[in-house]
PDB file of N, CA and C in Angstrom:
ATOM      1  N   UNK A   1     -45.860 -32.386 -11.838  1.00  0.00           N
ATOM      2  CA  UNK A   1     -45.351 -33.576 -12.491  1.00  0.00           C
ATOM      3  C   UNK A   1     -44.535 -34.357 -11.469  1.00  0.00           C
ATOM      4  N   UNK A   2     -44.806 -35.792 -11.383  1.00  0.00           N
ATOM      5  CA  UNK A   2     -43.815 -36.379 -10.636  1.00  0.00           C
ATOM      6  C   UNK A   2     -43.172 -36.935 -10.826  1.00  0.00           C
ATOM      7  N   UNK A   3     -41.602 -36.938 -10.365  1.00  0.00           N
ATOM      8  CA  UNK A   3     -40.745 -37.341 -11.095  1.00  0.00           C
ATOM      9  C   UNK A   3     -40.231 -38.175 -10.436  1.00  0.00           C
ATOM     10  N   UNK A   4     -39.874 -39.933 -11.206  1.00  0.00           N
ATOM     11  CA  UNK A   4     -39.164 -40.609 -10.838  1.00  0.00           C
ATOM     12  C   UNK A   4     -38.162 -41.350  -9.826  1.00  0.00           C
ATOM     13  N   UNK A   5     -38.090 -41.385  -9.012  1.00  0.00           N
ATOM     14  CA  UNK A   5     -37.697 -41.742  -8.178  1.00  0.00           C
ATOM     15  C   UNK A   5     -36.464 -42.419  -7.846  1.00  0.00           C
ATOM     16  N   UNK A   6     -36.920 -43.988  -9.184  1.00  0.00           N
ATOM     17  CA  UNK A   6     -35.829 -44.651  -9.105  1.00  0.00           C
ATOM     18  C   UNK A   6     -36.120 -45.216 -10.651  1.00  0.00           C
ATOM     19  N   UNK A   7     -35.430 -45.363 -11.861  1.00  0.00           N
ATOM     20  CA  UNK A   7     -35.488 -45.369 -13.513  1.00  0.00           C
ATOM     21  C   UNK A   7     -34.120 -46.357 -13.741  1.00  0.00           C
ATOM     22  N   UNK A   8     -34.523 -46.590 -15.450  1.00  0.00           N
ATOM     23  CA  UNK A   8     -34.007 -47.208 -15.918  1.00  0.00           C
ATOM     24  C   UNK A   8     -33.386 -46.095 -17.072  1.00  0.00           C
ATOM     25  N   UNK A   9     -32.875 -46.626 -17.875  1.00  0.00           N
ATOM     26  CA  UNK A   9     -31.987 -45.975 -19.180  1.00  0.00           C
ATOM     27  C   UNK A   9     -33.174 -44.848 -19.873  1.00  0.00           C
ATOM     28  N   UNK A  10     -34.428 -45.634 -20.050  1.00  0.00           N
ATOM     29  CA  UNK A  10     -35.174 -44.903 -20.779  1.00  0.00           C
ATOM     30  C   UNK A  10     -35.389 -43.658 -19.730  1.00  0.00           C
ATOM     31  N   UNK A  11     -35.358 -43.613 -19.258  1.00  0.00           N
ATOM     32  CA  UNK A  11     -35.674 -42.267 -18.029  1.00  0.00           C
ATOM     33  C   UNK A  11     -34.721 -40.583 -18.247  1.00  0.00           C
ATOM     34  N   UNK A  12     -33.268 -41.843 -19.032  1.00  0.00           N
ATOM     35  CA  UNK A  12     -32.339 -40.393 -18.946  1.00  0.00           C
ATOM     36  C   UNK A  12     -33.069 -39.185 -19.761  1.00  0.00           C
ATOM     37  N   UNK A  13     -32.835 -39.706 -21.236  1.00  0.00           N
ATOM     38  CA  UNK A  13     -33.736 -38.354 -21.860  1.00  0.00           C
ATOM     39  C   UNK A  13     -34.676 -37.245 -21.436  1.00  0.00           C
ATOM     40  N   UNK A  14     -35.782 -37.875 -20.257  1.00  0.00           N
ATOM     41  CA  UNK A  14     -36.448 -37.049 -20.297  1.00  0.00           C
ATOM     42  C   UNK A  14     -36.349 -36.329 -18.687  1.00  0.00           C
ATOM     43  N   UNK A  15     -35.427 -36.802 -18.184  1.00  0.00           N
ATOM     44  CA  UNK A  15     -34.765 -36.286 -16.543  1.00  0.00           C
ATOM     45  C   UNK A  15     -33.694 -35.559 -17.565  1.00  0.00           C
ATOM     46  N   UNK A  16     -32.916 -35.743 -18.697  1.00  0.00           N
ATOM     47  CA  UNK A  16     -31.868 -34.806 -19.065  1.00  0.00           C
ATOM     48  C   UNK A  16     -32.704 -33.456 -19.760  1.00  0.00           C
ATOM     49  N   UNK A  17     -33.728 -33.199 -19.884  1.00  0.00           N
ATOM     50  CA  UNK A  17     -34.974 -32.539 -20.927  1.00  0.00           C
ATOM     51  C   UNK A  17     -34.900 -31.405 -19.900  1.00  0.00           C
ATOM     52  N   UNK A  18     -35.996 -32.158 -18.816  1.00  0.00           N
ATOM     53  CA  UNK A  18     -36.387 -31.519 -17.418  1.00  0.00           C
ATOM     54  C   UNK A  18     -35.261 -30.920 -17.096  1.00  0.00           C
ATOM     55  N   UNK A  19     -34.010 -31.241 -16.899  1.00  0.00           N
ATOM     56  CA  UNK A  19     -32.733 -30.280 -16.315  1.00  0.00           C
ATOM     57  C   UNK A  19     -32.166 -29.327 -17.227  1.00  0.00           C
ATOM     58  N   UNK A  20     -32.550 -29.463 -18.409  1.00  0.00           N
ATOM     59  CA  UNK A  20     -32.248 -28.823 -19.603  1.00  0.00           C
ATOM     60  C   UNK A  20     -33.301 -27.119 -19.599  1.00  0.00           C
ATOM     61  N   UNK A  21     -34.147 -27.546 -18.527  1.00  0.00           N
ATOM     62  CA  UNK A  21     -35.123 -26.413 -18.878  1.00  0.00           C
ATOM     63  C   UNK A  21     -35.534 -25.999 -17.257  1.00  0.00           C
ATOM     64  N   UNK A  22     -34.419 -26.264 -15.836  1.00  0.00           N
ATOM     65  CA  UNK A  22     -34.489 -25.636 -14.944  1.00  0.00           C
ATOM     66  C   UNK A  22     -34.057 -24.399 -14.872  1.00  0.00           C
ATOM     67  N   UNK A  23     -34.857 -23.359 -14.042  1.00  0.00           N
ATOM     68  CA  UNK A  23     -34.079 -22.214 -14.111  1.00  0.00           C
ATOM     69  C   UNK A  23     -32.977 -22.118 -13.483  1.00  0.00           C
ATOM     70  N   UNK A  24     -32.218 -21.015 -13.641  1.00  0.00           N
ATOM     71  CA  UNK A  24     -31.089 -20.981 -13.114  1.00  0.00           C
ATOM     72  C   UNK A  24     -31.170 -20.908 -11.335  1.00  0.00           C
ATOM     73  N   UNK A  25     -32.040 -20.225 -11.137  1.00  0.00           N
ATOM     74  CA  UNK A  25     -32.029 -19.523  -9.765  1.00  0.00           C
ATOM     75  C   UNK A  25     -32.298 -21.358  -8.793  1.00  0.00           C
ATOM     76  N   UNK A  26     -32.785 -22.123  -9.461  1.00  0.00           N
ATOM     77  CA  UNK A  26     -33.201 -23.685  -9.255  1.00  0.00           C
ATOM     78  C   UNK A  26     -32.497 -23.818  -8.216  1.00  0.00           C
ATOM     79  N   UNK A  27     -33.321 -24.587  -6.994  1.00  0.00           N
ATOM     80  CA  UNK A  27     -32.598 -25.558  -6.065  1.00  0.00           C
ATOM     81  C   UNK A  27     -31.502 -26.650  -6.455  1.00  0.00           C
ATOM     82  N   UNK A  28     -32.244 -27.341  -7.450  1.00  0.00           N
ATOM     83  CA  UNK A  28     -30.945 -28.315  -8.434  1.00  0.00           C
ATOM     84  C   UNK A  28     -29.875 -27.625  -8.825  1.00  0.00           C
ATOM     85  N   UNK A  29     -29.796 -26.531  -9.395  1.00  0.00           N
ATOM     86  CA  UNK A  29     -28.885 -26.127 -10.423  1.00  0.00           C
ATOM     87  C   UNK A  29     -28.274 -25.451  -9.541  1.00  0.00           C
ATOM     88  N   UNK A  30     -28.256 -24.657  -8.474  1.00  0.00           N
ATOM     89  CA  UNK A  30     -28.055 -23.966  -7.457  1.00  0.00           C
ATOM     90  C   UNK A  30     -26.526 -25.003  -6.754  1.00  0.00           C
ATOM     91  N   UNK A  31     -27.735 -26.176  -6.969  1.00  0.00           N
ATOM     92  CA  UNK A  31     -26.764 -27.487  -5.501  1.00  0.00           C
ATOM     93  C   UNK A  31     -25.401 -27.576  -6.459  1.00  0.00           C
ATOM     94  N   UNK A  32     -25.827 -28.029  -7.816  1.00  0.00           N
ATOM     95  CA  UNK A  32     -24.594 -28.791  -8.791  1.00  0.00           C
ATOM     96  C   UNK A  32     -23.719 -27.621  -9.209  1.00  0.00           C
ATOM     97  N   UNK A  33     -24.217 -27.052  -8.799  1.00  0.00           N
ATOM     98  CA  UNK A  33     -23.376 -25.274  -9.752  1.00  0.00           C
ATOM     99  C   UNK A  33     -23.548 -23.901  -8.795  1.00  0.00           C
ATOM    100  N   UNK A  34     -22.663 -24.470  -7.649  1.00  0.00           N
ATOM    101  CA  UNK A  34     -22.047 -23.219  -7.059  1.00  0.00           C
ATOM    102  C   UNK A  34     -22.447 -21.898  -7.384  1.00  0.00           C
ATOM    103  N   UNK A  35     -21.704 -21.857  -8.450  1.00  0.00           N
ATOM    104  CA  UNK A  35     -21.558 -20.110  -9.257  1.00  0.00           C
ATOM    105  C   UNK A  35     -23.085 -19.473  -9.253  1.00  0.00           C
ATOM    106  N   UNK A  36     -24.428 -20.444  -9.301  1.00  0.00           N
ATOM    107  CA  UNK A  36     -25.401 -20.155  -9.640  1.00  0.00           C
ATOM    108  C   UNK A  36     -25.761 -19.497  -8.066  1.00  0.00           C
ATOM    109  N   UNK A  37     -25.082 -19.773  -7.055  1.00  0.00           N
ATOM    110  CA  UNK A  37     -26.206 -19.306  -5.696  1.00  0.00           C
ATOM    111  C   UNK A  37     -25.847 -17.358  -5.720  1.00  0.00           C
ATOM    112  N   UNK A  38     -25.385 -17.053  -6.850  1.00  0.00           N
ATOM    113  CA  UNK A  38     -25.510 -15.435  -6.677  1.00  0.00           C
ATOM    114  C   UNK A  38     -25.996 -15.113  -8.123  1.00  0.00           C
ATOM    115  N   UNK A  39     -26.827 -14.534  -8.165  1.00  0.00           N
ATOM    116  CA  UNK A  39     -27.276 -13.884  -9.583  1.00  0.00           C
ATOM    117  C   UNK A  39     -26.300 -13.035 -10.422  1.00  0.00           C
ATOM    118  N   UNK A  40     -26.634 -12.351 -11.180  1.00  0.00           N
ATOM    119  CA  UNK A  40     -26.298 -10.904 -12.089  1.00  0.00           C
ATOM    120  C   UNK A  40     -25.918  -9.779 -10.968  1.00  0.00           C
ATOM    121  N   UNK A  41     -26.717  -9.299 -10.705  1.00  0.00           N
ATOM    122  CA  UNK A  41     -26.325  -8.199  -9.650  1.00  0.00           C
ATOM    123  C   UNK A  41     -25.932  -8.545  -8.631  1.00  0.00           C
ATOM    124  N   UNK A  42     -26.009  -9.746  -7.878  1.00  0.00           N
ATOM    125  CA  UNK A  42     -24.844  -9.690  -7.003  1.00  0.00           C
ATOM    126  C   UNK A  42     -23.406  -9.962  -7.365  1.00  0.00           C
ATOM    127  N   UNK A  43     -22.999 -10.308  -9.069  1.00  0.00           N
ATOM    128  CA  UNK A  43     -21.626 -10.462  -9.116  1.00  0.00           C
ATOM    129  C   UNK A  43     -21.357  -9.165  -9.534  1.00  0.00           C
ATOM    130  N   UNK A  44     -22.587  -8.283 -10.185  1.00  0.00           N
ATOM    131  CA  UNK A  44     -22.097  -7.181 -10.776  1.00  0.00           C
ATOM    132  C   UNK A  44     -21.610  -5.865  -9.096  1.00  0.00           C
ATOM    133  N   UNK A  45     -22.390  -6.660  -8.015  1.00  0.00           N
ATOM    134  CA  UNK A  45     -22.040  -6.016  -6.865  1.00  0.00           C
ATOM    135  C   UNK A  45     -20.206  -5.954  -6.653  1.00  0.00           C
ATOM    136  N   UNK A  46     -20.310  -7.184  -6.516  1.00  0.00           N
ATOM    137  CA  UNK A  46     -18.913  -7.575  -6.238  1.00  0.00           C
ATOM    138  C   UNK A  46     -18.262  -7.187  -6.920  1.00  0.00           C
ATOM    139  N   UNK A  47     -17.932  -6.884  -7.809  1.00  0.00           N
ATOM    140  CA  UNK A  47     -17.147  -6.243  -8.952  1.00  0.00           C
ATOM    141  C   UNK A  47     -16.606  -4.813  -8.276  1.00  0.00           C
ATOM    142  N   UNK A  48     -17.619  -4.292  -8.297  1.00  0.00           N
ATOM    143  CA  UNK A  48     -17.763  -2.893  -7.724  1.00  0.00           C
ATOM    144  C   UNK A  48     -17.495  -2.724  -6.263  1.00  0.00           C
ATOM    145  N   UNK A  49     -17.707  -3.427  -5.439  1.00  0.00           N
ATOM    146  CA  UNK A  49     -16.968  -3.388  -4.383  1.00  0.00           C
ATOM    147  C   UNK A  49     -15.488  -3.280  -4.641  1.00  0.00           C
ATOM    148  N   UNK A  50     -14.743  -4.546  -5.059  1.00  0.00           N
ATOM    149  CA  UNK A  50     -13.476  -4.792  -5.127  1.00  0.00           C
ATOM    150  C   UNK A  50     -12.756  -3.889  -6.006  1.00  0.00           C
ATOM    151  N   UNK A  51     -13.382  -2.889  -6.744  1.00  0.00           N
ATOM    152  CA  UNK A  51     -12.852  -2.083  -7.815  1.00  0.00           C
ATOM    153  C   UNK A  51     -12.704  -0.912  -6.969  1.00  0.00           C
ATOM    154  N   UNK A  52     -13.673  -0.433  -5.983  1.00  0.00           N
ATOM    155  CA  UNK A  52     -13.844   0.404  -5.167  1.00  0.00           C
ATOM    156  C   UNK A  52     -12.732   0.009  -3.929  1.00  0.00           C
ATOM    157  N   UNK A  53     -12.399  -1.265  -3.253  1.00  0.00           N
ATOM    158  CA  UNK A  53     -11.576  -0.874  -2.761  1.00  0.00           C
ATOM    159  C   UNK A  53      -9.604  -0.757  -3.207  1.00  0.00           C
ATOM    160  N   UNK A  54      -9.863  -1.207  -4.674  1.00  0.00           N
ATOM    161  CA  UNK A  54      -8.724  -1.025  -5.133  1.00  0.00           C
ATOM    162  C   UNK A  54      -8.143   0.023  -5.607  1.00  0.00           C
ATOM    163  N   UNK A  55      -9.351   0.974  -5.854  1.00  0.00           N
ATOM    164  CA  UNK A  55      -9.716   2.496  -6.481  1.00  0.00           C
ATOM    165  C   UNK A  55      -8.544   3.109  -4.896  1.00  0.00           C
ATOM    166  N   UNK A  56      -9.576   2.630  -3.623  1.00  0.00           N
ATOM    167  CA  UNK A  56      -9.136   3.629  -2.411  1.00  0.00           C
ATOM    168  C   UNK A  56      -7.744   2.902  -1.839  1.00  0.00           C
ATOM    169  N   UNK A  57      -6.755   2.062  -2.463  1.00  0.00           N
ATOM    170  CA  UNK A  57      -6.011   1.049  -1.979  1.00  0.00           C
ATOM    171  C   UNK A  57      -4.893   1.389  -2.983  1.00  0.00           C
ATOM    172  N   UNK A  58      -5.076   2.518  -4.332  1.00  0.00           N
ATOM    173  CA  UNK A  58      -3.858   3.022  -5.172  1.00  0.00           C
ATOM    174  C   UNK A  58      -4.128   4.211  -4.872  1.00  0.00           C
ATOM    175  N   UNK A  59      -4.869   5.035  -4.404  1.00  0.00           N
ATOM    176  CA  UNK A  59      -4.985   6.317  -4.336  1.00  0.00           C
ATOM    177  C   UNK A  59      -4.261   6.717  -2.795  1.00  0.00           C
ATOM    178  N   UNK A  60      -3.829   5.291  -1.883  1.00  0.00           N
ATOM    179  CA  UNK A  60      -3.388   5.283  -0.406  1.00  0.00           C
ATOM    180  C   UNK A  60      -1.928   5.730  -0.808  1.00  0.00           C
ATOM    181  N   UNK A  61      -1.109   6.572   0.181  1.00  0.00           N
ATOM    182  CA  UNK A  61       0.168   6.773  -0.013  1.00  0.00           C
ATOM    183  C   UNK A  61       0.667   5.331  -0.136  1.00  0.00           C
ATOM    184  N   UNK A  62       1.821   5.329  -0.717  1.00  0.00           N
ATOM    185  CA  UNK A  62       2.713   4.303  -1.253  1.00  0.00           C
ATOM    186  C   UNK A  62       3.575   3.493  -0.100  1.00  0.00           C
ATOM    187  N   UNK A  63       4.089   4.594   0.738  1.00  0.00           N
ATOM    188  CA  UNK A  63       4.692   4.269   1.766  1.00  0.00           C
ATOM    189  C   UNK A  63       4.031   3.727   2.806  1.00  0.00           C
ATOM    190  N   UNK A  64       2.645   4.085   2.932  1.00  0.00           N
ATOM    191  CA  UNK A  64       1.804   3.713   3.967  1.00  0.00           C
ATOM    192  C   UNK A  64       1.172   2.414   4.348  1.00  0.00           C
ATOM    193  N   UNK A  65       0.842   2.247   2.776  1.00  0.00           N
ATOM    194  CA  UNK A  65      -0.777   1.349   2.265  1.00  0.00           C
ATOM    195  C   UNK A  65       0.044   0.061   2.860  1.00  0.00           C
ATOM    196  N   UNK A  66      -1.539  -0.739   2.871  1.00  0.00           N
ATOM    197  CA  UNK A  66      -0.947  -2.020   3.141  1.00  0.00           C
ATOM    198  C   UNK A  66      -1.375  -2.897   1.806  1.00  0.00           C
ATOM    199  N   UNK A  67      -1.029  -4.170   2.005  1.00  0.00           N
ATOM    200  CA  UNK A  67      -0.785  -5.317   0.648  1.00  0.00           C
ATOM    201  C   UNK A  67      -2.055  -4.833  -0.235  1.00  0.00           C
ATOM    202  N   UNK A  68      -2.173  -5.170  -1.264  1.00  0.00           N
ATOM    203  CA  UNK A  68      -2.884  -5.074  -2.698  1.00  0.00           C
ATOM    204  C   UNK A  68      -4.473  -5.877  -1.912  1.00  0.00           C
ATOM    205  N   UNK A  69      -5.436  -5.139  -1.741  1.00  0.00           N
ATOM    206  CA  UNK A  69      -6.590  -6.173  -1.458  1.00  0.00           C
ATOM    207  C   UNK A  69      -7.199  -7.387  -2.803  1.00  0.00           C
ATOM    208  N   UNK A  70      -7.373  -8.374  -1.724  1.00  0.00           N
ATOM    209  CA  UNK A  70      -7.855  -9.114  -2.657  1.00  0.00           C
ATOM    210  C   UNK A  70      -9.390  -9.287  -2.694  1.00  0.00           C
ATOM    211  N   UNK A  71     -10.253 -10.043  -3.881  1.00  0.00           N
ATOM    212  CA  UNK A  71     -11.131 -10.019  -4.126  1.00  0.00           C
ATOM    213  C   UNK A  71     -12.330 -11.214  -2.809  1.00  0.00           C
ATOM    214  N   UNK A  72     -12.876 -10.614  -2.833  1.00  0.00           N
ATOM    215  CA  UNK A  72     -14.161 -11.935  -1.849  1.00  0.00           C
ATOM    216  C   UNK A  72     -14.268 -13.106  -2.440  1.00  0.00           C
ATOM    217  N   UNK A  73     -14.522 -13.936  -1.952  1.00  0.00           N
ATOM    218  CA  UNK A  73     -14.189 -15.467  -2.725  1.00  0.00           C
ATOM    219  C   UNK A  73     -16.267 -15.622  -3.235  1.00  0.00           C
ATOM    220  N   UNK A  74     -16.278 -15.844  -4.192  1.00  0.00           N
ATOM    221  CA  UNK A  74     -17.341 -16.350  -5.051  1.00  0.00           C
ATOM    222  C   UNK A  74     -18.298 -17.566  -4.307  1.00  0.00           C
ATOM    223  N   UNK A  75     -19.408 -17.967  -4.249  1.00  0.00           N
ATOM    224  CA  UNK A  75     -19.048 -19.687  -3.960  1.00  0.00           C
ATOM    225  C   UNK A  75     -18.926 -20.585  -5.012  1.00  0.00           C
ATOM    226  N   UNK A  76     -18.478 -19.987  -5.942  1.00  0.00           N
ATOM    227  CA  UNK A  76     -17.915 -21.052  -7.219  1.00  0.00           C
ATOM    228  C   UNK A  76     -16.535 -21.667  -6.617  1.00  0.00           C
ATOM    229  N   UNK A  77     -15.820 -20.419  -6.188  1.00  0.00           N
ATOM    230  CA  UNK A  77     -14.538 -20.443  -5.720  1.00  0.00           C
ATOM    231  C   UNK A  77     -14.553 -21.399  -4.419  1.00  0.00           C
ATOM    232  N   UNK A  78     -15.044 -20.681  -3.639  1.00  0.00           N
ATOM    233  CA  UNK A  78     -15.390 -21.555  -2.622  1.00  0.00           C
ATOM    234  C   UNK A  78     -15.505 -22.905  -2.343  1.00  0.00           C
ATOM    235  N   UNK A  79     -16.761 -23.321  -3.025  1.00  0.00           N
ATOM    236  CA  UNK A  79     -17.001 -24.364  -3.781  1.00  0.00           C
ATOM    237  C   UNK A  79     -15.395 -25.753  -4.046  1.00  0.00           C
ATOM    238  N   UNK A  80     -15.179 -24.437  -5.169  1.00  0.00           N
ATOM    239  CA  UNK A  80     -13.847 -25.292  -5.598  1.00  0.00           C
ATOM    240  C   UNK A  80     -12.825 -25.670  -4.971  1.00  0.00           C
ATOM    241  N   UNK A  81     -12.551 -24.410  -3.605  1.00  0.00           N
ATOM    242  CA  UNK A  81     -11.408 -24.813  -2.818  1.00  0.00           C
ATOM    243  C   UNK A  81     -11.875 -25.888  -1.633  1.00  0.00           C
ATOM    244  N   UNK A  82     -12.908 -26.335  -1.403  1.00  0.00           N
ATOM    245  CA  UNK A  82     -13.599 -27.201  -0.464  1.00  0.00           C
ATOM    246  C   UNK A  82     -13.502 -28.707  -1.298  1.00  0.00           C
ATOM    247  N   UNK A  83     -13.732 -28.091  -2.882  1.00  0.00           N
ATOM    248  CA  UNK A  83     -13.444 -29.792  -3.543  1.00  0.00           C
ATOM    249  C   UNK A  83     -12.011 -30.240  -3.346  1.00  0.00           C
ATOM    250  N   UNK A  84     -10.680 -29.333  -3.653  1.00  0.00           N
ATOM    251  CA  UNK A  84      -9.646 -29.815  -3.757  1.00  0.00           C
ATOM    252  C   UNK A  84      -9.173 -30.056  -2.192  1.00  0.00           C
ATOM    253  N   UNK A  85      -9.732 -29.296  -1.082  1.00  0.00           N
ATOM    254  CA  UNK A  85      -9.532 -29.781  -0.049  1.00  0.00           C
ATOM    255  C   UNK A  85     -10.170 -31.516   0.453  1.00  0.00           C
ATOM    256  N   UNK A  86     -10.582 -31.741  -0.043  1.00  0.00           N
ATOM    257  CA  UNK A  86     -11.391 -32.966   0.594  1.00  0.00           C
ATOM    258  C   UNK A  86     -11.056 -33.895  -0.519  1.00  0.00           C
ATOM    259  N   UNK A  87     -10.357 -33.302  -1.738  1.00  0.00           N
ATOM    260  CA  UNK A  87      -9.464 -34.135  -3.121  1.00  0.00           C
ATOM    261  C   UNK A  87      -8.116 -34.856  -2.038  1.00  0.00           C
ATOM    262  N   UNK A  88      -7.520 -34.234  -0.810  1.00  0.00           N
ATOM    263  CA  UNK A  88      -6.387 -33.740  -0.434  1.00  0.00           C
ATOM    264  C   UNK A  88      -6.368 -34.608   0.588  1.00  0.00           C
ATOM    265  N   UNK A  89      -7.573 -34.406   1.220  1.00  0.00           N
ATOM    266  CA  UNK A  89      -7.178 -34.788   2.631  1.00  0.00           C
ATOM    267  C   UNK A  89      -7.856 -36.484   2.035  1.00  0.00           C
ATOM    268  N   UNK A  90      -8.481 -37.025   0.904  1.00  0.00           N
ATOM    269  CA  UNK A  90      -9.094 -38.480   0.764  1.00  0.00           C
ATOM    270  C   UNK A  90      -7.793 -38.809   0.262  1.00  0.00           C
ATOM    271  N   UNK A  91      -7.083 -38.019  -0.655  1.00  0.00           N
ATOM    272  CA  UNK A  91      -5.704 -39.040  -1.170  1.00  0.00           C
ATOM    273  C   UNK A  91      -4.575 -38.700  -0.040  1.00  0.00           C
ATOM    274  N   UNK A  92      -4.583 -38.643   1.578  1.00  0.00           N
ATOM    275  CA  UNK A  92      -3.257 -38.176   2.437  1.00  0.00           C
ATOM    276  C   UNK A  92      -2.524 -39.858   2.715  1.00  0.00           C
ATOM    277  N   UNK A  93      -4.053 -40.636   2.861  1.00  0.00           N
ATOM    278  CA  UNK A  93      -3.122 -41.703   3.111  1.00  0.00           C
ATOM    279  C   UNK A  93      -2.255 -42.381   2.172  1.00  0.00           C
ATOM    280  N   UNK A  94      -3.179 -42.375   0.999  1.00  0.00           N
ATOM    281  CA  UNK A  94      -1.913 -43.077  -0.354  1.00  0.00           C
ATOM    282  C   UNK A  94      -0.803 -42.166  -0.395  1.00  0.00           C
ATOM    283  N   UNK A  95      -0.699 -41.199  -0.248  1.00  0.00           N
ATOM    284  CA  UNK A  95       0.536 -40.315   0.106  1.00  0.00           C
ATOM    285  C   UNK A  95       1.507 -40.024   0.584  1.00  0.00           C
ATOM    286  N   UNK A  96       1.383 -40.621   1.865  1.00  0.00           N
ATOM    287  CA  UNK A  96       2.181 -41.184   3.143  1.00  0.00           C
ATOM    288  C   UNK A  96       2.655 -42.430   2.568  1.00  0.00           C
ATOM    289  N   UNK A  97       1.442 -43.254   2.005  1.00  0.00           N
ATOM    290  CA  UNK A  97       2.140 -44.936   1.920  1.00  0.00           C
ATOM    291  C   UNK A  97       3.052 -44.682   0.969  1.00  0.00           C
ATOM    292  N   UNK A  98       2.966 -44.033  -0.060  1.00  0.00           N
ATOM    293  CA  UNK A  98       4.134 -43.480  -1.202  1.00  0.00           C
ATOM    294  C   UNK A  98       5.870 -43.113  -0.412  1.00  0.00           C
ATOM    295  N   UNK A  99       5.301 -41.721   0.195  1.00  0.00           N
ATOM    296  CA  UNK A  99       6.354 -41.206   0.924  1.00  0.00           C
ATOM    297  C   UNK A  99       7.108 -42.118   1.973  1.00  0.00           C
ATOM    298  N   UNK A 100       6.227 -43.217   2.866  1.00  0.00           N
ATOM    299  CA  UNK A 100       7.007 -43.937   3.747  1.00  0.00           C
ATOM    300  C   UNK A 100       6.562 -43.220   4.979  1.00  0.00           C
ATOM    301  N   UNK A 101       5.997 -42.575   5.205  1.00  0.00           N
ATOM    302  CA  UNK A 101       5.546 -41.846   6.429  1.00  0.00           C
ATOM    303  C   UNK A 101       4.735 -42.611   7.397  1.00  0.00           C
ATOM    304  N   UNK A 102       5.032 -43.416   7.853  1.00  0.00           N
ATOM    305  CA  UNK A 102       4.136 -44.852   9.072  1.00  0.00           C
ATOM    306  C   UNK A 102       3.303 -43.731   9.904  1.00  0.00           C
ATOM    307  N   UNK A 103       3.356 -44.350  11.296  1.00  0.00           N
ATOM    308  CA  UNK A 103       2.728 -43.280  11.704  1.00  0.00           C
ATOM    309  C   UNK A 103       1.105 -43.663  11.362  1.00  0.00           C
ATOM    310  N   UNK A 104      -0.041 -43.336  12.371  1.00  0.00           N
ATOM    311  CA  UNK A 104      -1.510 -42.832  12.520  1.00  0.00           C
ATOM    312  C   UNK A 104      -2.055 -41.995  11.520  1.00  0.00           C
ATOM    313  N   UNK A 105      -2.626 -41.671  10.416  1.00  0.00           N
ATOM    314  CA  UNK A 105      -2.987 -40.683   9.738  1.00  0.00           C
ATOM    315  C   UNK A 105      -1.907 -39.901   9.137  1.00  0.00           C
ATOM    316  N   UNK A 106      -0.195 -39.786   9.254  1.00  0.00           N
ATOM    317  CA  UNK A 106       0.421 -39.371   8.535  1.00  0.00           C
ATOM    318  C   UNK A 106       1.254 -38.391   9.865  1.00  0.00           C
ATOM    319  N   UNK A 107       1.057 -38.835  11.046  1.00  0.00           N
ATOM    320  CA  UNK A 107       1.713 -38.075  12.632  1.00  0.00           C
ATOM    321  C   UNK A 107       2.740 -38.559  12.162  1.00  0.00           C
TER     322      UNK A 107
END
């Protein structure tokens, strides 16, 4: 089926249909939705990793161990911390002009 290219209003319905019935594992759904580039068993992996090293990370002497491990970042997570970074660095200059900070880029 070929799809559209470039549409008008009547187009949404049936481009919203078609996305309504991509699979998950989808190149599309994949791009717009992070969370989707790992399946079932690889989150059910991850789980089990991080349980496993928290298992061997309370069972470490007390006095010894080092900080509480944390979990592997998702690319949902990922994802998300790359949006609020680039949320951050597009609003630095209205930020500065707020604060009064002159200056090249906020030097």
């Amino acid at each position: 089926m070929a799809l559209p290219t470039s549409g008008g209003p009547d187009d949404l319905p049936r481009l919203a249909m078609l996305w309504e019935h991509l699979p998950e594992g989808s190149r599309c759904a994949r791009r717009n939705y992070p969370e989707l580039k790992w399946d079932s068993a690889t989150y059910m992996l991850w789980r089990i990793e991080y349980q496993l090293r928290l298992l061997a990370w309370g069972m470490a002497d007390k006095k010894k161990r080092p900080a509480e491990p944390q979990p592997i970042k998702t690319p949902g997570e990922i994802a998300e911390l790359e949006r609020r970074k680039a949320n951050a660095l597009a609003s630095r200059a209205e930020i500065d002009a707020i604060l009064g900070l002159g200056g090249h880029g906020g030097d």
